[in-house]
Protein backbone atom coordinates (compact mmCIF):
# COMPACT_ATOMS: atom_id res chain seq x y z
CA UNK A 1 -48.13 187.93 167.51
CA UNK A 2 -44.25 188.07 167.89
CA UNK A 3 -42.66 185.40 170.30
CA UNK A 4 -40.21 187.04 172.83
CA UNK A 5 -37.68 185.17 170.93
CA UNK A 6 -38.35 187.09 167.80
CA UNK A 7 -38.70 190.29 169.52
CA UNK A 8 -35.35 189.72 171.02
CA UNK A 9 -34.01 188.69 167.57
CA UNK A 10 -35.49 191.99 166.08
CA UNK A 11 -33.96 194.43 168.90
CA UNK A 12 -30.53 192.75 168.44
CA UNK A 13 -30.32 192.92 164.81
CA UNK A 14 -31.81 196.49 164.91
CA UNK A 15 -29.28 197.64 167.41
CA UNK A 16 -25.82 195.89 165.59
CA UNK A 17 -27.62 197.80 162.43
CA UNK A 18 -27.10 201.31 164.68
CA UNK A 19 -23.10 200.11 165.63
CA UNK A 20 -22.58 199.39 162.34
CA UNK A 21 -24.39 202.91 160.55
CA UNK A 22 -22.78 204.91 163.79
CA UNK A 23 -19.18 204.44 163.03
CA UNK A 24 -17.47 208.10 161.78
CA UNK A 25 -15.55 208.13 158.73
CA UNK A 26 -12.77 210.16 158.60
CA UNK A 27 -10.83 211.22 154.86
CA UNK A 28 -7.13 212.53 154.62
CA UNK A 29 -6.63 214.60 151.50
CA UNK A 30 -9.34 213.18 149.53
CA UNK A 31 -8.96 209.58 149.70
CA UNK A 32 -4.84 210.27 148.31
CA UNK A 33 -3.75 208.63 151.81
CA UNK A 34 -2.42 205.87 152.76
CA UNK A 35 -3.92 204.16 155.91
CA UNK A 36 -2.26 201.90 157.95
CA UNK A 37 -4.35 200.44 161.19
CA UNK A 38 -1.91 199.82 164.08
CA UNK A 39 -2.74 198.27 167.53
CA UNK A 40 -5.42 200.59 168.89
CA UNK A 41 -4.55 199.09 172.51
CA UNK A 42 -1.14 200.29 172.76
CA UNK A 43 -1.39 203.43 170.25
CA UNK A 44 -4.52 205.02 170.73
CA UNK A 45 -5.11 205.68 167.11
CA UNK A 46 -8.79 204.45 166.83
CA UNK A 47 -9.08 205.92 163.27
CA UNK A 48 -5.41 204.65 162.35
CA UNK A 49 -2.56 206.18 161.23
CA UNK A 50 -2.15 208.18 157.60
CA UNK A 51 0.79 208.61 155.19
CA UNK A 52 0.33 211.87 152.67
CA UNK A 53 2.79 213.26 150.40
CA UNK A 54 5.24 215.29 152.32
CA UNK A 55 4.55 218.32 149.71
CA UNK A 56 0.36 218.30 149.47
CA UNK A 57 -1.31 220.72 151.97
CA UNK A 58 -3.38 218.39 154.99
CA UNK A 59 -7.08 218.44 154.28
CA UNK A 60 -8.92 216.27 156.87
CA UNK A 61 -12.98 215.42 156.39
CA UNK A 62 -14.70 213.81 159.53
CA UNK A 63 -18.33 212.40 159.36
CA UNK A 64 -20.48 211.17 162.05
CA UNK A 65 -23.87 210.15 162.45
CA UNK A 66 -24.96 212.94 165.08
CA UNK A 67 -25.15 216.45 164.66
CA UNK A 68 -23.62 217.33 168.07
CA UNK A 69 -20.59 219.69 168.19
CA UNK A 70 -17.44 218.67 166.83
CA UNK A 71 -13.56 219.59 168.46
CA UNK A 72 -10.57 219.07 166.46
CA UNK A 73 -7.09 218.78 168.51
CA UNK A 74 -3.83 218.40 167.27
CA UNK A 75 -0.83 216.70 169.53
CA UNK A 76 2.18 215.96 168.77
CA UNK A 77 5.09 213.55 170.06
CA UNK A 78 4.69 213.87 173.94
CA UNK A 79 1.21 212.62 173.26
CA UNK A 80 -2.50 213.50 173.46
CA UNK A 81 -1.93 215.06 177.20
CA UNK A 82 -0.88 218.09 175.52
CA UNK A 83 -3.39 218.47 172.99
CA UNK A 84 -4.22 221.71 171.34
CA UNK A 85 -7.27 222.92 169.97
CA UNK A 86 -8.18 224.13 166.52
CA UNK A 87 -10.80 226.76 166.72
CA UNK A 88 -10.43 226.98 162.80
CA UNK A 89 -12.38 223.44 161.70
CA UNK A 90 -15.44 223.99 160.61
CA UNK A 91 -18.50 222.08 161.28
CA UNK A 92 -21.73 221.84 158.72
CA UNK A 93 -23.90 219.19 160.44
CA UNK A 94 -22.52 216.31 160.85
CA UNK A 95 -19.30 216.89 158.98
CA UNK A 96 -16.27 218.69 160.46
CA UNK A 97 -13.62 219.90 157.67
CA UNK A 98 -10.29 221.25 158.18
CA UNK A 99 -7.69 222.36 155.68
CA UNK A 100 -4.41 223.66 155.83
CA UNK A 101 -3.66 221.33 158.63
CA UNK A 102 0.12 220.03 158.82
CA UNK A 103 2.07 216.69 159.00
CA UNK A 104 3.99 214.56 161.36
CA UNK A 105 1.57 215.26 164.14
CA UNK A 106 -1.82 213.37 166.04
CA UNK A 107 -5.23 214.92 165.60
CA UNK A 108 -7.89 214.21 168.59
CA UNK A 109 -11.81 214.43 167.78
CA UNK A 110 -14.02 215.28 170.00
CA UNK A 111 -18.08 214.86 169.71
CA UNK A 112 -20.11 214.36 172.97
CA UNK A 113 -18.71 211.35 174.90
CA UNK A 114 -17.25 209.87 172.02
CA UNK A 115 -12.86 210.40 171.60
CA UNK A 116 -11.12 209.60 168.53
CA UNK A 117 -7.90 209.76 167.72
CA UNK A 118 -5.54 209.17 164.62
CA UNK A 119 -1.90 210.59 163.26
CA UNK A 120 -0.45 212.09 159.92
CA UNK A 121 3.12 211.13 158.60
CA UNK A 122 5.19 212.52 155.79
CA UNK A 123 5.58 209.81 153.42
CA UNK A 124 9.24 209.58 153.43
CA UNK A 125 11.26 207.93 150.33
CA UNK A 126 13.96 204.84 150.64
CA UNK A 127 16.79 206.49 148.96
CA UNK A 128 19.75 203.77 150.15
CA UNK A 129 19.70 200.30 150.88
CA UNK A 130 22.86 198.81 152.92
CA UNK A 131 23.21 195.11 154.29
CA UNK A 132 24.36 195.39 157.73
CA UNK A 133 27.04 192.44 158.92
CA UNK A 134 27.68 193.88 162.10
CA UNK A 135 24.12 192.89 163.63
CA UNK A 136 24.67 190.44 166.36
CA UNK A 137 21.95 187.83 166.16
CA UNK A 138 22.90 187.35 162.34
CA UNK A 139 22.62 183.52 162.62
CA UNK A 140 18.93 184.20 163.26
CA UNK A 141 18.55 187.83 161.09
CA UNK A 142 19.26 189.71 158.68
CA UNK A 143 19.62 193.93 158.99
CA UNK A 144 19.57 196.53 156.54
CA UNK A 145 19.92 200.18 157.02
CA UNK A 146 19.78 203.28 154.86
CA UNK A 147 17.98 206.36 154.29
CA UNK A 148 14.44 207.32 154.51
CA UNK A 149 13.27 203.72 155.60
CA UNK A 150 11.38 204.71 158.84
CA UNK A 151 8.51 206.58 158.61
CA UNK A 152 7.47 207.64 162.21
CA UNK A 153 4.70 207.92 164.60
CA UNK A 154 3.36 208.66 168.12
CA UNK A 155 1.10 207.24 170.36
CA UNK A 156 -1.51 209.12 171.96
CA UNK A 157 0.70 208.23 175.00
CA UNK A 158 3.73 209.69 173.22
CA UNK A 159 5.52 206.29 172.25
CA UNK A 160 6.90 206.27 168.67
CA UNK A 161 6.49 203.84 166.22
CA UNK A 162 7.10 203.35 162.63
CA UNK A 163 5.27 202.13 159.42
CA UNK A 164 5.53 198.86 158.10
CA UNK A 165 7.65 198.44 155.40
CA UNK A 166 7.70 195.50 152.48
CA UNK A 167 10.90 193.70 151.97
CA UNK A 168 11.51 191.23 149.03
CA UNK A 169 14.24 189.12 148.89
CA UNK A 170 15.20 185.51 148.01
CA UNK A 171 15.77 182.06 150.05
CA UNK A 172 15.21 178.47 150.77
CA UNK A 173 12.21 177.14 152.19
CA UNK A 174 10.94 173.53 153.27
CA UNK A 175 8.46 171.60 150.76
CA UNK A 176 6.86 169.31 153.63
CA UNK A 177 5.31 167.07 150.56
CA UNK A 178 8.20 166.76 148.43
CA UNK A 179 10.29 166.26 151.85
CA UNK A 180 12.85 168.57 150.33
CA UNK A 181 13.97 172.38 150.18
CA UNK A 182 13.32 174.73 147.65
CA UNK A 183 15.77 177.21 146.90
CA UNK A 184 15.25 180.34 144.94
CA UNK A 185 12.16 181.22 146.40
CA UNK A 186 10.99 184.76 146.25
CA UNK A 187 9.93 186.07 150.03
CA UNK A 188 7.72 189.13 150.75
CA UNK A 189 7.58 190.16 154.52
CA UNK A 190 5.95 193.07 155.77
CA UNK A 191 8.38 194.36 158.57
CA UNK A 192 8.03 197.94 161.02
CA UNK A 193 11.44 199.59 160.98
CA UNK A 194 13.13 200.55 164.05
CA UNK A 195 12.92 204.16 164.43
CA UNK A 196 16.84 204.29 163.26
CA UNK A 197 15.94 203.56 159.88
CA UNK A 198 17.09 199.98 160.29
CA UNK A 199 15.00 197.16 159.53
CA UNK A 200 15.61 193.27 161.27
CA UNK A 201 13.84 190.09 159.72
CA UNK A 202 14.37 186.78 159.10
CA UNK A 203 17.59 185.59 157.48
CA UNK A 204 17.48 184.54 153.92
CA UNK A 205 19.30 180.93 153.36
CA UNK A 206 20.84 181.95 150.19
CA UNK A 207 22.82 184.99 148.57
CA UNK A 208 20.47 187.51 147.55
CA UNK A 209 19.14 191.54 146.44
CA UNK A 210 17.24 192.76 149.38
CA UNK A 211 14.59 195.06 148.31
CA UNK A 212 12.47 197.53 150.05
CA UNK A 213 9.27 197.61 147.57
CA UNK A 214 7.18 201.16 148.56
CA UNK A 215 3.49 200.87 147.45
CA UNK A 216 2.22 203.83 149.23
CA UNK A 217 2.83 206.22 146.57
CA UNK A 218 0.05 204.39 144.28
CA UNK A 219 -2.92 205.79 146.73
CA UNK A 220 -1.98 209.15 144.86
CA UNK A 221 -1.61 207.58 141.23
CA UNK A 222 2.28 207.66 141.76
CA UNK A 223 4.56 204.52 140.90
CA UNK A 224 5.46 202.23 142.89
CA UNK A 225 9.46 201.97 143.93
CA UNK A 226 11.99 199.58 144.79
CA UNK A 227 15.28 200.06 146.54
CA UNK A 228 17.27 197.62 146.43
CA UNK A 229 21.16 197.11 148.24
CA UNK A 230 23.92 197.11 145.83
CA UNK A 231 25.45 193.76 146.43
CA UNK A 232 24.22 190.27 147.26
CA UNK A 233 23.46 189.72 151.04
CA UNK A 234 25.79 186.96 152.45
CA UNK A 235 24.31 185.15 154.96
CA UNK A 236 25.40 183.19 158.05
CA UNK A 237 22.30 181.92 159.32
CA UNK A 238 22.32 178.24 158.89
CA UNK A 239 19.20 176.57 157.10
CA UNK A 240 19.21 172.42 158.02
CA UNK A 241 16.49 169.90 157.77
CA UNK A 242 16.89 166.43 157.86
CA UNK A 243 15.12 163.37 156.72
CA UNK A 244 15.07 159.87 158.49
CA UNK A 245 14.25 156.82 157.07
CA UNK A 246 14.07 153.38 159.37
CA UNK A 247 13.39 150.41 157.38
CA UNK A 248 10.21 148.56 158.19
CA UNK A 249 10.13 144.30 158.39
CA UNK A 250 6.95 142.60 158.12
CA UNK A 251 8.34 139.30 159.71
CA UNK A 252 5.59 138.13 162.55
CA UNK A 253 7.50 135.99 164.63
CA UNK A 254 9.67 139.60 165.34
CA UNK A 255 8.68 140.91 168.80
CA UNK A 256 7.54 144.00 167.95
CA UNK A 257 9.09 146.75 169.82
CA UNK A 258 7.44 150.25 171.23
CA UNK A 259 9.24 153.78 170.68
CA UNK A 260 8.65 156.42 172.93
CA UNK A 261 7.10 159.26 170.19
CA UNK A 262 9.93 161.48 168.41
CA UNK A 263 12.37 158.37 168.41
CA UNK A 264 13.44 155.56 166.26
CA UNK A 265 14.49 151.73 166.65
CA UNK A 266 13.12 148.51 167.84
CA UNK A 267 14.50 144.94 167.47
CA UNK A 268 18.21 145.23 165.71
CA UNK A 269 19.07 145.22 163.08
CA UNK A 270 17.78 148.23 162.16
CA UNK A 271 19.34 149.96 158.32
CA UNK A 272 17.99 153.51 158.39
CA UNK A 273 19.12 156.36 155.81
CA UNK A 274 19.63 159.78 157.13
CA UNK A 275 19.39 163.03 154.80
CA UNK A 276 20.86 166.42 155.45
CA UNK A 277 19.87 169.30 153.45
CA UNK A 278 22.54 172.82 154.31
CA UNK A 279 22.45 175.94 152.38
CA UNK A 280 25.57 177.28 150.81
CA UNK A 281 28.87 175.81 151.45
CA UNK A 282 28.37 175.30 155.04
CA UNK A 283 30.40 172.25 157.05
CA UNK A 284 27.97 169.20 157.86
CA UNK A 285 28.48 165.94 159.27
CA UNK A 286 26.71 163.48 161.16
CA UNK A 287 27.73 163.15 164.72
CA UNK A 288 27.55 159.39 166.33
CA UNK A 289 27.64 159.83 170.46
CA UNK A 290 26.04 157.95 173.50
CA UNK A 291 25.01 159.73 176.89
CA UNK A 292 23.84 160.00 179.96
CA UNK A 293 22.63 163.27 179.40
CA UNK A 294 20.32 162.29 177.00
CA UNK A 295 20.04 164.20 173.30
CA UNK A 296 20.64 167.73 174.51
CA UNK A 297 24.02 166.66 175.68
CA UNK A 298 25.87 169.66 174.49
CA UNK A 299 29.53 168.57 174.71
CA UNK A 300 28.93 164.59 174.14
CA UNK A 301 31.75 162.41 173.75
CA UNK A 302 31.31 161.62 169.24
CA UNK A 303 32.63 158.03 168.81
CA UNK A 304 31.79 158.35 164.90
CA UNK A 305 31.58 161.34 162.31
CA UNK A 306 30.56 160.99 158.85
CA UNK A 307 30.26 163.73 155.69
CA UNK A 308 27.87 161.80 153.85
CA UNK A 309 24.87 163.78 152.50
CA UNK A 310 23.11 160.22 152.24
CA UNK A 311 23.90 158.06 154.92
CA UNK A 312 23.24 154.84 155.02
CA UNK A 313 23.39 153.03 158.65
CA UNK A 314 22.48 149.76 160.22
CA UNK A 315 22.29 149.46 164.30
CA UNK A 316 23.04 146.77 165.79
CA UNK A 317 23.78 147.37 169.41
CA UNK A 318 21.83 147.26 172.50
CA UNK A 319 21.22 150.76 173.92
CA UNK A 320 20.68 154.38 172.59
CA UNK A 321 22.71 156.11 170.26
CA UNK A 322 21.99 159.67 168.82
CA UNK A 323 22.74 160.76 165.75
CA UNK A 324 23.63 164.76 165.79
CA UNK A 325 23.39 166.51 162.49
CA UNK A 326 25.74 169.37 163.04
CA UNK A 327 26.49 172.09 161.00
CA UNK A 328 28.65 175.82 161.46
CA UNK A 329 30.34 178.43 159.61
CA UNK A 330 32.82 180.84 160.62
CA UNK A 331 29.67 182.68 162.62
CA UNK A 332 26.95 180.38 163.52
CA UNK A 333 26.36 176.66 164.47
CA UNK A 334 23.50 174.81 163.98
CA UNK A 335 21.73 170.87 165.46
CA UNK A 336 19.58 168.54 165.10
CA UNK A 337 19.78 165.34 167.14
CA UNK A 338 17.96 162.07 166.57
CA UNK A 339 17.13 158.90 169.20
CA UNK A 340 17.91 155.32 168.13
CA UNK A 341 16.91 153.09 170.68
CA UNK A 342 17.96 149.02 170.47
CA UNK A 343 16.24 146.67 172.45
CA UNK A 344 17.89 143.48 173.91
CA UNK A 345 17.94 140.47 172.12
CA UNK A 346 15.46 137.33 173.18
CA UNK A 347 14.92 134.06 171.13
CA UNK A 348 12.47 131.26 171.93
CA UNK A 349 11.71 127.87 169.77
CA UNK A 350 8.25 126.16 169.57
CA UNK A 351 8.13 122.55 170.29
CA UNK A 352 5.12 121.89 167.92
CA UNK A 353 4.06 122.63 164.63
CA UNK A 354 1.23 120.94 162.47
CA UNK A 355 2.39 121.25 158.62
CA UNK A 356 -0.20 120.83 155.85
CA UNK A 357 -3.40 120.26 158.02
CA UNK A 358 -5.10 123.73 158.36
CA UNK A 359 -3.80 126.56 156.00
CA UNK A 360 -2.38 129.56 157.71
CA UNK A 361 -2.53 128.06 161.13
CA UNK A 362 0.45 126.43 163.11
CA UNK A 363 1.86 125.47 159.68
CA UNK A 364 5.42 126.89 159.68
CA UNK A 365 7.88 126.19 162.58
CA UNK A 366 9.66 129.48 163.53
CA UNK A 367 11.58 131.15 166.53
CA UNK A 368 10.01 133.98 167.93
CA UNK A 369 12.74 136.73 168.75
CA UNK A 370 13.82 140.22 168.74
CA UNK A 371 17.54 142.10 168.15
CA UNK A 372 19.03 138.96 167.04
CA UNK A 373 21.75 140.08 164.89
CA UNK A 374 23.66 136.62 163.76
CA UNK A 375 21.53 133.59 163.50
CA UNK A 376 22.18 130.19 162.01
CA UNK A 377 19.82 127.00 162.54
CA UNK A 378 19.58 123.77 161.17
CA UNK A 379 16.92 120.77 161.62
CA UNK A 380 17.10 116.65 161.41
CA UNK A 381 15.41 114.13 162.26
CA UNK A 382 15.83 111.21 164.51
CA UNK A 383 18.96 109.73 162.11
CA UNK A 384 20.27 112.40 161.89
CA UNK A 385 19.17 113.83 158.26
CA UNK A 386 19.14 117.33 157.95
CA UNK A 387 16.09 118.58 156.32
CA UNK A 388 16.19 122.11 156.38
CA UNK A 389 19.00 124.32 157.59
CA UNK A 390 18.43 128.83 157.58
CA UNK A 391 20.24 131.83 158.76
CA UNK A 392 17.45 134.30 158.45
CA UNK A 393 15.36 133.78 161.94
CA UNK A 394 12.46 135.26 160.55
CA UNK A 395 11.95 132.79 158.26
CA UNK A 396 11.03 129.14 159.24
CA UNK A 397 10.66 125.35 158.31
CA UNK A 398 6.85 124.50 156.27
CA UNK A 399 8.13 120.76 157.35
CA UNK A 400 9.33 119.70 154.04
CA UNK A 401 11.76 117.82 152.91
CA UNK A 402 12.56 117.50 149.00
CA UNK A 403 9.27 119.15 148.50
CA UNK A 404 7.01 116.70 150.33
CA UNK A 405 5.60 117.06 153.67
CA UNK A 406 7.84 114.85 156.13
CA UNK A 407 6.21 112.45 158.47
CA UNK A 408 4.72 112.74 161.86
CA UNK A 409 7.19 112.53 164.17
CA UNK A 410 9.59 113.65 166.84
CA UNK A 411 12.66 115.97 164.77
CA UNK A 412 15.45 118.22 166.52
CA UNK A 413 17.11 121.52 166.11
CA UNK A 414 20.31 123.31 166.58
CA UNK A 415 20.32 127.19 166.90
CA UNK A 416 23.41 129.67 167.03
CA UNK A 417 22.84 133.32 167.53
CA UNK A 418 23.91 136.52 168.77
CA UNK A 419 21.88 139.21 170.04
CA UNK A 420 22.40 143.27 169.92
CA UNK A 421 23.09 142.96 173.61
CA UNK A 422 26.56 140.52 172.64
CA UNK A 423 24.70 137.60 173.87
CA UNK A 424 25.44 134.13 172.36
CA UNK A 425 22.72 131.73 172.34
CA UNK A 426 23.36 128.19 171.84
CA UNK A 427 19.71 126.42 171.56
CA UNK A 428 19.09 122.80 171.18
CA UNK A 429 15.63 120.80 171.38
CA UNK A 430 13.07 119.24 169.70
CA UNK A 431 9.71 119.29 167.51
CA UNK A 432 6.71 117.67 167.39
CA UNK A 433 4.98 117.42 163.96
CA UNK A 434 1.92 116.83 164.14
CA UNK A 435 -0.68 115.83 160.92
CA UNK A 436 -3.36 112.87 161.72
CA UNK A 437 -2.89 111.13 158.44
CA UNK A 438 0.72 111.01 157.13
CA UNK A 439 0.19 112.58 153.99
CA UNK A 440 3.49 112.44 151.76
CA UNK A 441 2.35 114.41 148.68
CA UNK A 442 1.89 118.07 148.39
């Protein structure tokens, strides 16, 4: 016996097997048609929307899976409201065929409770291709406009739209792995025309052929064609990336210092390298500013400008600086602004170290510290002897002294630094080696 689970299982496959077989098929001149499928919630067309040749009478062929009686309708642009009917379709079965039929206009069939609706447009041909530099948003878009580029249609509501057309051009784009542009690279977008026969998209980064490529004539064995505008497309849109680089330190007496996320800095100094990557000739430079405002200051007080492409900086103040990358043409105007964020500046000696006794563990005297930007330090011991003397704080003292461990024993140093924050620090004190045994051979 069947579990209700199976049963259920049965039913449900049995009845998506009905949805599926149920749905009508409808074909536009014998297959030679091309369909597009636009939004059925704000259109209406559940069976889509068909290009023909402009010169090839209409032949429509509708199929169902029920045998009831079949209405054909035509409408036109004020929308299905106004349907009319066509008492000339005829109906064998479950097939309705109608011939003769024209173009440019909605069709509505009827069968029992079930409505479906779908339109017919004149394919229409590009025939001129324009660039147009008088679009607004241009450092955003690009516009063309010419002949034959919309081909129109109507909701069942009455609302026109048009057919999407392809558009081939070339550009720069981002390569994310390679962390650099790629120029040259051929674009395809499929874009709907305004009803105006003008077409908006975005901007290529680069001088370039627009091209309109028509497929649609290859659902009726004809050739594909390309219309393309006569001269190169200048553009004004700005393309900018940039590329940051802070330079890591793996010292661990540094006091490690926490970003907020989308920021960069720590304990100064910090070198960093910043990138910019502009199409064409348009003027960059990197903007230097501080502000209470924050980074979206948009008329910030710029302290430093620089034209490098590479740039090379090192921070070394306390505080936040951003760095604008700023670029503009003649049109359009284009940022990208960076966080640097320098902490204050803190040093602190140990009193005790124990050299030589266990490996990797309190064997090197160092300062811990963080933004400390000049340093200079020097150690001796109770005469007065200097045994080591360094002006790098992240390094520190293994307690030798002409390459042998020095004794046990009280020793002294003398630190001068600055911090990021302009302090001076003047340090003075003493260590304690520690080691059991004296042993004075390494």
């Amino acid at each position: 016996m069947f579990s209700m689970k199976k049963l259920i299982f049965i039913a449900y496959t049995f009845l998506f097997s009905i949805a599926v077989f149920s749905q009508p098929t409808l074909v536009v001149n014998g297959g030679k048609s091309y369909k597009y499928e636009p939004d059925v919630t704000k259109t209406g067309l559940n069976l889509g929307c068909y290009v023909v040749q402009a010169d090839v009478p209409l032949s429509l062929n509708f199929t169902s899976d029920s045998s009831e009686p079949i209405k054909l309708y035509s409408f036109g642009e004020y929308g299905s409201s106004q349907k009319e009917y066509i008492p000339v379709a005829i109906q064998q079965g479950k097939s309705l065929t109608y011939t003769g039929g024209k173009n440019d206009c909605g069709y509505v069939i009827e069968q029992g409770s079930s409505v479906y609706s779908f339109w017919v447009s004149s394919h229409r041909t590009v025939t001129s291709l324009e660039s147009d530099y008088s679009y607004s948003n241009m450092c955003e878009n690009a516009r063309i406009y010419g002949e034959g580029i919309t081909i129109p249609y109507h909701s069942t509501r009455g609302q026109i739209f048009s057919i999407p057309r392809k558009v081939k051009f070339y550009t720069w784009e981002w390569n994310e792995d390679e962390q650099q542009p790629e120029t040259s690279v051929e674009k395809e977008l499929l874009v709907i025309p305004s009803v105006d026969d003008k077409m908006v998209f975005d901007s290529p980064y680069e001088k370039t052929i627009i091209t309109i490529v028509d497929n649609i004539p290859t659902v009726w064995n004809g050739k594909a064609i390309e219309t393309s505008t006569d001269e190169e497309f200048v553009p004004q849109a700005i393309f900018m990336e940039a590329v940051v680089t802070q330079s890591e330190r793996e010292a661990t007496n540094e006091i490690e210092v926490d970003n907020e996320a989308g920021s960069y800095g720590g304990s100064a100094p910090i070198d960093m390298v910043f990138e910019a990557y502009v199409n064409e000739d348009n003027y960059f430079c990197w903007q230097f500013f501080k502000s209470a405002i924050g980074p979206d200051d948009e008329s910030p007080i710029i302290y430093a400008t620089y034209l490098d492409q590479t740039l090379e900086y090192t921070f070394k103040d306390a505080g936040t600086t951003y760095v604008r990358l700023h670029s503009e043409n003649a049109t359009c105007s284009k940022d990208i602004t960076f966080t640097i964020n320098v902490s204050e500046s803190y040093i602190d000696a140990p009193n005790v170290f124990s050299p030589g006794v266990s490996p990797g563990v309190n064997d090197e005297w160092k300062v811990a510290y963080k933004s400390i930007v000049e340093f200079k330090c020097a150690i001796f011991d109770r005469w007065g002897v200097k045994m080591f003397e360094f002006n790098d704080p992240s390094i520190g003292w293994n307690g030798k002294y002409g390459g042998k461990y020095v004794p046990s024993g009280v020793y002294f140093y003398v630190i001068q630094a600055r911090g990021s924050d302009g302090q001076d620090y003047k340090l003075k004190g003493h260590i304690n080696i520690l080691r059991g045994k004296d042993t004075y051979d390494e």
